[in-house]
N, C-alpha and C. Protein backbone atom coordinates (compact mmCIF):
# COMPACT_ATOMS: atom_id res chain seq x y z
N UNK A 1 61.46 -55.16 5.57
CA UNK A 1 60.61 -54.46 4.64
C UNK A 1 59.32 -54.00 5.33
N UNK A 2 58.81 -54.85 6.12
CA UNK A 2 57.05 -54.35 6.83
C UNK A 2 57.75 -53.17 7.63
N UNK A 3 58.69 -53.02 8.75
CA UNK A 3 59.23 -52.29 9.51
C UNK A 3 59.57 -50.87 8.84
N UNK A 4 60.14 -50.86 7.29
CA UNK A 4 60.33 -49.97 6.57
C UNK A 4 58.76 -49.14 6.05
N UNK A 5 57.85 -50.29 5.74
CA UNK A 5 56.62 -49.59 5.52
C UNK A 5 56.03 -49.34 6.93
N UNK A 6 55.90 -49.68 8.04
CA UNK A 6 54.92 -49.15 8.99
C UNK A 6 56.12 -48.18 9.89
N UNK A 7 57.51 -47.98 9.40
CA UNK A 7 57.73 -46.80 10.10
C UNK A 7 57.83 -45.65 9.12
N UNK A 8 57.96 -46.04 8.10
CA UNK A 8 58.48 -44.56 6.60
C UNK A 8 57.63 -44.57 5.66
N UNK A 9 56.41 -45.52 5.34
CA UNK A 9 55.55 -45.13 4.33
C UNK A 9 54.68 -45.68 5.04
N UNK A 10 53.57 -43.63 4.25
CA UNK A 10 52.20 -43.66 4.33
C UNK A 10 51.42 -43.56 3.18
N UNK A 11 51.56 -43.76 2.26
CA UNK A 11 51.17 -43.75 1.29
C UNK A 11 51.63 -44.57 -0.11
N UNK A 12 51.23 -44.88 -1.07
CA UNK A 12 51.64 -45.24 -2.32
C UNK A 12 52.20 -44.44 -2.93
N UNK A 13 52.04 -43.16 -2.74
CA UNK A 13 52.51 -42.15 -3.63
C UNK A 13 54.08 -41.81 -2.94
N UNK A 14 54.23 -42.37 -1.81
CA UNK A 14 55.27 -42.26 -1.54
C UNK A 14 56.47 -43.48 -2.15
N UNK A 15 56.27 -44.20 -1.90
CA UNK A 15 56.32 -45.36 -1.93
C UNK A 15 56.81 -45.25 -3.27
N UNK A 16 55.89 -44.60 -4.14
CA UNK A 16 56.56 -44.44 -5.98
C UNK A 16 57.42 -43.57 -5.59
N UNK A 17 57.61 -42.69 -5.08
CA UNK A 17 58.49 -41.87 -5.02
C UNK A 17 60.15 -42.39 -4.36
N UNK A 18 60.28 -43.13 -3.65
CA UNK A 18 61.23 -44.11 -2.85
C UNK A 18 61.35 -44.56 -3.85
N UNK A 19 60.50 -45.55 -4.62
CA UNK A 19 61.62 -46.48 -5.59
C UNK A 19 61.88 -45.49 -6.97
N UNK A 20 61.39 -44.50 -7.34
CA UNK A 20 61.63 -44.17 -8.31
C UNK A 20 63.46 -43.71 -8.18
N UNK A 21 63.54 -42.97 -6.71
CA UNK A 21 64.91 -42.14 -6.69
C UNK A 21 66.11 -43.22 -6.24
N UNK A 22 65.23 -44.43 -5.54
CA UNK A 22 65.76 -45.78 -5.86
C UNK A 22 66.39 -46.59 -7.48
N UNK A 23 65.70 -46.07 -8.19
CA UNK A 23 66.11 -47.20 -9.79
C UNK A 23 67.09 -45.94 -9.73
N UNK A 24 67.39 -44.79 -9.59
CA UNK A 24 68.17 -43.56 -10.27
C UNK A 24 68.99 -43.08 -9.13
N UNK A 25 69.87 -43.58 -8.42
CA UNK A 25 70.44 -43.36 -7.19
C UNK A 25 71.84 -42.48 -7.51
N UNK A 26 71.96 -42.39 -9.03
CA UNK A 26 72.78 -41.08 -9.37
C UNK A 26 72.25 -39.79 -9.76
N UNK A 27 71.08 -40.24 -9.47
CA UNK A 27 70.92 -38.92 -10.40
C UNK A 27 70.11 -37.39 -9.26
N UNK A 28 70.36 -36.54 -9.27
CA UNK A 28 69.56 -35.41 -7.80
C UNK A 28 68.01 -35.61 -8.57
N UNK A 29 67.02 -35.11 -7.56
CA UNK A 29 65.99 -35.62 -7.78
C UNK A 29 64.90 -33.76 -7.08
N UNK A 30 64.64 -32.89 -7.83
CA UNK A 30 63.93 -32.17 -7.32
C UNK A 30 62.30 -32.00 -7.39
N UNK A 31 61.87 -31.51 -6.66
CA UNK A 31 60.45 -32.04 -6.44
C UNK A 31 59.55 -31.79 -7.38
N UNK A 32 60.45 -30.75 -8.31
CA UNK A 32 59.16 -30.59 -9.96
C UNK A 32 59.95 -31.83 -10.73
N UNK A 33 61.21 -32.39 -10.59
CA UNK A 33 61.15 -33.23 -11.56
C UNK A 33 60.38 -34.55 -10.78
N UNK A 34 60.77 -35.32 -9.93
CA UNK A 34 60.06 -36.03 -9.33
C UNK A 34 58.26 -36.12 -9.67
N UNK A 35 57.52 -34.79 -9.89
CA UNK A 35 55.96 -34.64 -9.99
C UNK A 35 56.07 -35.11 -11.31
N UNK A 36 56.94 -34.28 -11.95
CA UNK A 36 56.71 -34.48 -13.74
C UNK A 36 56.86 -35.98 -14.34
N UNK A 37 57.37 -36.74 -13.45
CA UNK A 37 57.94 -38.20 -13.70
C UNK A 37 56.95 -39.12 -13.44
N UNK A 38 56.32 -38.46 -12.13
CA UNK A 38 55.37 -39.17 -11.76
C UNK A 38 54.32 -39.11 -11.70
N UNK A 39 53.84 -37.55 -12.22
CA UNK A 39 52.53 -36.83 -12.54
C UNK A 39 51.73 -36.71 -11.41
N UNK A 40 52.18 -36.40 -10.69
CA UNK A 40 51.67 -36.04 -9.34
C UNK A 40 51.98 -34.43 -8.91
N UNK A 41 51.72 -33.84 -7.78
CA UNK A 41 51.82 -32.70 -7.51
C UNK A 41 53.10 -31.82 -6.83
N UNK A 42 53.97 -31.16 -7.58
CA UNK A 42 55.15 -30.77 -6.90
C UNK A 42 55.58 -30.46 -5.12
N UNK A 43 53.90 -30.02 -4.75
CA UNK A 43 53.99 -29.78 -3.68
C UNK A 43 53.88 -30.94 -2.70
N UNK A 44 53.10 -32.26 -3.02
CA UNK A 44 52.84 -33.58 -2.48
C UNK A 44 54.57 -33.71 -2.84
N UNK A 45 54.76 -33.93 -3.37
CA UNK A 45 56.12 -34.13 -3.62
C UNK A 45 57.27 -33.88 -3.24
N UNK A 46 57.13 -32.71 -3.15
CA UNK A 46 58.44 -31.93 -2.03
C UNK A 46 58.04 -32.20 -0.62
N UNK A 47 57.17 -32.55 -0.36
CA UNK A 47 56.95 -33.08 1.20
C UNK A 47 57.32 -34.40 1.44
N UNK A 48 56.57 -35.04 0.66
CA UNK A 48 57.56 -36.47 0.70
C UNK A 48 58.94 -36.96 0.57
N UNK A 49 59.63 -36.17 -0.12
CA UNK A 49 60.90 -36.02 -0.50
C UNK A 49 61.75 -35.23 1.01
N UNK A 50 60.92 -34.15 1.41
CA UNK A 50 61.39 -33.74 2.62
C UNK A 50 61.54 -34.73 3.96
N UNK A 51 59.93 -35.06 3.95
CA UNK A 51 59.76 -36.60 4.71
C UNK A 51 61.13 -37.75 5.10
N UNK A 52 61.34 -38.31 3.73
CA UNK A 52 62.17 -39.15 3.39
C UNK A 52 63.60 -38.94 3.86
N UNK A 53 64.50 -37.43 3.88
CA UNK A 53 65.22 -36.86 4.28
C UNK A 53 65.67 -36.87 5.55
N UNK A 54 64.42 -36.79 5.96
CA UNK A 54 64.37 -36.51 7.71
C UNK A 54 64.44 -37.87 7.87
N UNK A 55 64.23 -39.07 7.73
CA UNK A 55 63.90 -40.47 7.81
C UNK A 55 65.64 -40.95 7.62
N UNK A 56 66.38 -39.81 7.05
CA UNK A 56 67.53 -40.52 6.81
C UNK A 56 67.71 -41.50 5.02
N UNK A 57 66.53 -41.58 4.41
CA UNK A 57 66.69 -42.60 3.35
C UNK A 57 67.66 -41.46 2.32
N UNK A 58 66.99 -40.77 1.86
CA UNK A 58 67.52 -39.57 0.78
C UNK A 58 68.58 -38.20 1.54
N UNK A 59 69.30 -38.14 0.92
CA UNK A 59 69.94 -37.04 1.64
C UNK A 59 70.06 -35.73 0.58
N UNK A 60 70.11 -34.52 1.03
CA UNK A 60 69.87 -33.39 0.51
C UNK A 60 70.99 -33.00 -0.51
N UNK A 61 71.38 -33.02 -1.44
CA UNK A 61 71.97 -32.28 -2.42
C UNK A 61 72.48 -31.24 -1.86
N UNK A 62 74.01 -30.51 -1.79
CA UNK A 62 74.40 -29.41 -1.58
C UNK A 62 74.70 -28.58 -1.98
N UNK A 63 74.20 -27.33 -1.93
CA UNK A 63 74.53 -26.23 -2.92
C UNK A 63 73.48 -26.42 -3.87
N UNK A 64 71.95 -27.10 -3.59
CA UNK A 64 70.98 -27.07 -4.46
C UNK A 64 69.87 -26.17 -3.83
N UNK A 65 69.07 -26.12 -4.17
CA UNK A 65 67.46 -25.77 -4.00
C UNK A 65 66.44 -26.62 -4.09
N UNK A 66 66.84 -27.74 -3.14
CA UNK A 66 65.52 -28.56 -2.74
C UNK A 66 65.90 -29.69 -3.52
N UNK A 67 67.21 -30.45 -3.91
CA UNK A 67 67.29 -31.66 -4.69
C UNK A 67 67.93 -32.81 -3.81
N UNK A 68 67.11 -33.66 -3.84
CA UNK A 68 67.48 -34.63 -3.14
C UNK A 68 67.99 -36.16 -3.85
N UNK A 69 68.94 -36.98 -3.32
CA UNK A 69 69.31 -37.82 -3.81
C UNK A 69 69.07 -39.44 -3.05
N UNK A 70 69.56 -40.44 -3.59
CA UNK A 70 68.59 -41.43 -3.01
C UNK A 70 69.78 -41.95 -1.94
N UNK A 71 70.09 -41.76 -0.73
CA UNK A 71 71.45 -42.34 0.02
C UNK A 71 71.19 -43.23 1.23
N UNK A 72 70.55 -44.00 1.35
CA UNK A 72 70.20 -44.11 2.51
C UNK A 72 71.35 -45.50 3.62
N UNK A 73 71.40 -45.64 4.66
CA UNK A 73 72.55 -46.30 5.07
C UNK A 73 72.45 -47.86 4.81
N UNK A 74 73.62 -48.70 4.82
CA UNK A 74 73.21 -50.39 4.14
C UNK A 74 72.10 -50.58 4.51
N UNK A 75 71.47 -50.73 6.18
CA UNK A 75 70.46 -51.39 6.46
C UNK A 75 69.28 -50.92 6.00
N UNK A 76 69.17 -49.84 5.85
CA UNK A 76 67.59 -48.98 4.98
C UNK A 76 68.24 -49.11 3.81
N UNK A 77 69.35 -49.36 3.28
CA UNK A 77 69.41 -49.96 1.54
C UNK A 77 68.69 -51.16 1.20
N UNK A 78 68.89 -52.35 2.46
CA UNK A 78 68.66 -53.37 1.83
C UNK A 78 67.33 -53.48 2.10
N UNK A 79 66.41 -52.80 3.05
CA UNK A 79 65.41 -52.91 3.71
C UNK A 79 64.14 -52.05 2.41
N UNK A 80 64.90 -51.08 1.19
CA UNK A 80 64.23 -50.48 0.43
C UNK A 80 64.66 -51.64 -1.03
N UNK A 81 65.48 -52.30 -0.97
CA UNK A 81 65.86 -52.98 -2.21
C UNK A 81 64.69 -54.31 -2.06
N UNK A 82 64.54 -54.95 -0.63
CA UNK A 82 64.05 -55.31 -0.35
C UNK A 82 62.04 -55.38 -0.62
N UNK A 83 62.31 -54.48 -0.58
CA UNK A 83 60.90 -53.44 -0.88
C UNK A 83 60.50 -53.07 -2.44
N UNK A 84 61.43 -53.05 -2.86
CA UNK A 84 61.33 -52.63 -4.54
C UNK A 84 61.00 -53.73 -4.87
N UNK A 85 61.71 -55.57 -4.34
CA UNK A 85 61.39 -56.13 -4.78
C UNK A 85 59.82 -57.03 -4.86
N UNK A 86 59.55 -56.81 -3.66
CA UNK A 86 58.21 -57.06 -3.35
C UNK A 86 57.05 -56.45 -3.79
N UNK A 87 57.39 -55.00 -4.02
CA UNK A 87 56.21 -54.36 -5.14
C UNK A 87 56.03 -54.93 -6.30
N UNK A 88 57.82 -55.16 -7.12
CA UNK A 88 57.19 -55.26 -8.41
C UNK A 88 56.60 -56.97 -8.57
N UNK A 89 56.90 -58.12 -7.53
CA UNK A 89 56.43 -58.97 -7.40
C UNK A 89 55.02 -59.43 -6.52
N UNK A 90 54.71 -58.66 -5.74
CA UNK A 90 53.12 -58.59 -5.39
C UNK A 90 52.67 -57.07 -4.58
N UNK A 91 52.84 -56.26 -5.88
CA UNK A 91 52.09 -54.96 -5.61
C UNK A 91 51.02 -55.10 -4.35
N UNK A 92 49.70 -55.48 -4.87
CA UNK A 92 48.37 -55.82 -3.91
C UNK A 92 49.20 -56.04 -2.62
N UNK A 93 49.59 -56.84 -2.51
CA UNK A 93 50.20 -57.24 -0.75
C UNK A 93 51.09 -56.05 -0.41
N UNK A 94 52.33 -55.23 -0.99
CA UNK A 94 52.47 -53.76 -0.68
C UNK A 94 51.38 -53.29 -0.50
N UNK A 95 50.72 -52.95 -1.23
CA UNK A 95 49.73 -51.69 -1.25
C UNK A 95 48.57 -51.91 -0.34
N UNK A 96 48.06 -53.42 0.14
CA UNK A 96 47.02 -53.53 1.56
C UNK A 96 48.21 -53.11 2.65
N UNK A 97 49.37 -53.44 3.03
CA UNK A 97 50.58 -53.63 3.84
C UNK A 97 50.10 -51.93 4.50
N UNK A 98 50.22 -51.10 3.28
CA UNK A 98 50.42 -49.83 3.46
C UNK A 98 49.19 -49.11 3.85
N UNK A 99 48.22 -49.69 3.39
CA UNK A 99 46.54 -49.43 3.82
C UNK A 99 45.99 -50.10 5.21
N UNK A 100 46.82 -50.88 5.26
CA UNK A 100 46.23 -51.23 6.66
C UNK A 100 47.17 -50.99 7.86
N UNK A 101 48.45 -50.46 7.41
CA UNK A 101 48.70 -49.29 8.93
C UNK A 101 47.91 -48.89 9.90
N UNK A 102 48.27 -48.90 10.99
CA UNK A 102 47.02 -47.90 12.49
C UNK A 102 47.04 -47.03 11.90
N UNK A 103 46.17 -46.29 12.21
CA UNK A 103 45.38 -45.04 11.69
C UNK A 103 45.98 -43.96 12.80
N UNK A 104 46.56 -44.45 14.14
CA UNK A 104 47.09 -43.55 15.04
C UNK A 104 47.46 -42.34 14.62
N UNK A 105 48.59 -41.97 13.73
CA UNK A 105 48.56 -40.88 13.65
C UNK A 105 47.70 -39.88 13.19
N UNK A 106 46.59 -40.34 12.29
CA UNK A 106 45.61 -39.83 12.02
C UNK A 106 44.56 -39.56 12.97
N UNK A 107 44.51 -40.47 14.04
CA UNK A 107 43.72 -40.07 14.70
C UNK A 107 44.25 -39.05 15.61
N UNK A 108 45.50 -39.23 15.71
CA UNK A 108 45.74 -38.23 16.80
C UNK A 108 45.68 -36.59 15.99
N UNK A 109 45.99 -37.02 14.47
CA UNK A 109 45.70 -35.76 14.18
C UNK A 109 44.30 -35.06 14.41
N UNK A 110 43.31 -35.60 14.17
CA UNK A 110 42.05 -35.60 14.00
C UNK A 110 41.80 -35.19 15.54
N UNK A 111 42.22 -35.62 16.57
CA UNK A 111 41.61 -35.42 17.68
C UNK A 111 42.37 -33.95 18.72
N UNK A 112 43.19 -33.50 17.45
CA UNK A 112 43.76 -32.43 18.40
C UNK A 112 42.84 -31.02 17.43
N UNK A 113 42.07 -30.97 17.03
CA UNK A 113 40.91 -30.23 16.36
C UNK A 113 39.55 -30.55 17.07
N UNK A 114 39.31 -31.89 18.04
CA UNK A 114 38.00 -32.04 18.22
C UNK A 114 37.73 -30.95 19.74
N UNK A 115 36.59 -30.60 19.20
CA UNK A 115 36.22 -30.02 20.91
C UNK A 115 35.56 -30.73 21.54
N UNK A 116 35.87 -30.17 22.79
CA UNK A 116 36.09 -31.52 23.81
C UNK A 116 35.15 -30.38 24.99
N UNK A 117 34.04 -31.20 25.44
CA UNK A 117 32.99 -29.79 26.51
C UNK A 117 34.08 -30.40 28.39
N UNK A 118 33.64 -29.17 28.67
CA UNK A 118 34.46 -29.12 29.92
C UNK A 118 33.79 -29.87 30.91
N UNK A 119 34.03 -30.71 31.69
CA UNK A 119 32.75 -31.17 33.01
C UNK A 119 32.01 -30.31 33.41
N UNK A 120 31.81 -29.42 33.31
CA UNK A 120 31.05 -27.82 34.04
C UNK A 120 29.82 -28.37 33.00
N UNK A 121 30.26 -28.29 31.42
CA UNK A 121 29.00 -28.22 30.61
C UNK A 121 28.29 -29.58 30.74
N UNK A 122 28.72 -30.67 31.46
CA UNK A 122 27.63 -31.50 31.36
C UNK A 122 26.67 -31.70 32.42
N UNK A 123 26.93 -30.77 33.28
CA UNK A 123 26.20 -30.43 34.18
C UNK A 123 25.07 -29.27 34.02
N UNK A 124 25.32 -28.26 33.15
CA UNK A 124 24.41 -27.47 32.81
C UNK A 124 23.42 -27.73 31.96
């Protein structure tokens, strides 16, 4: 379960989104219904849902327009059942779990925008 959160969730909002298509693993799941369920934003939504895809947990609906379903293989089954169960039994410990991730990718996002002066300018 920690391995599942510090490699596939960054967020809580994801995280609702995983177990939601988790309790409903029959049912396709598109990213306005997903927002409307969860009152969140279609577009946060379809990214996470895309996210999740690529991760292997959800797999894409065929012959849809963006609906995804909840499939993911035994070991990320039991590793998200796993996970469902620990939220609804100590949320707080999920939700620091997920807050206190490295910030790495953030920083690396953050640092490919910073300007950076050339050795020339610290000489001038």
């Amino acid at each position: 379960m920690r391995r599942l959160i510090a490699d596939h969730i960054d967020s809580v909002e994801q995280l609702e989104i995983l177990l939601l298509l988790y309790q409903h693993p029959e049912r396709s799941w598109s990213a306005e219904s997903v927002a409307r369920e969860l009152r969140i934003s279609a577009m946060s939504a379809g990214d996470r849902l895309k996210d999740m895809a690529r991760a292997a947990i959800l797999s894409k609906v065929q012959g849809t327009e963006g609906e995804y379903r909840y499939a993911p293989d035994p070991q990320m089954g039991e590793a998200v059942a796993g996970l469902a169960t620990a939220y609804s039994e100590r949320r707080v410990t999920v939700i620091n779990l997920i807050f206190s991730k490295p910030v790495d990718k953030i920083r690396t996002f953050a640092d490919a925008f910073r300007l950076r002066r050339d050795d020339d300018d610290d000489n001038g």
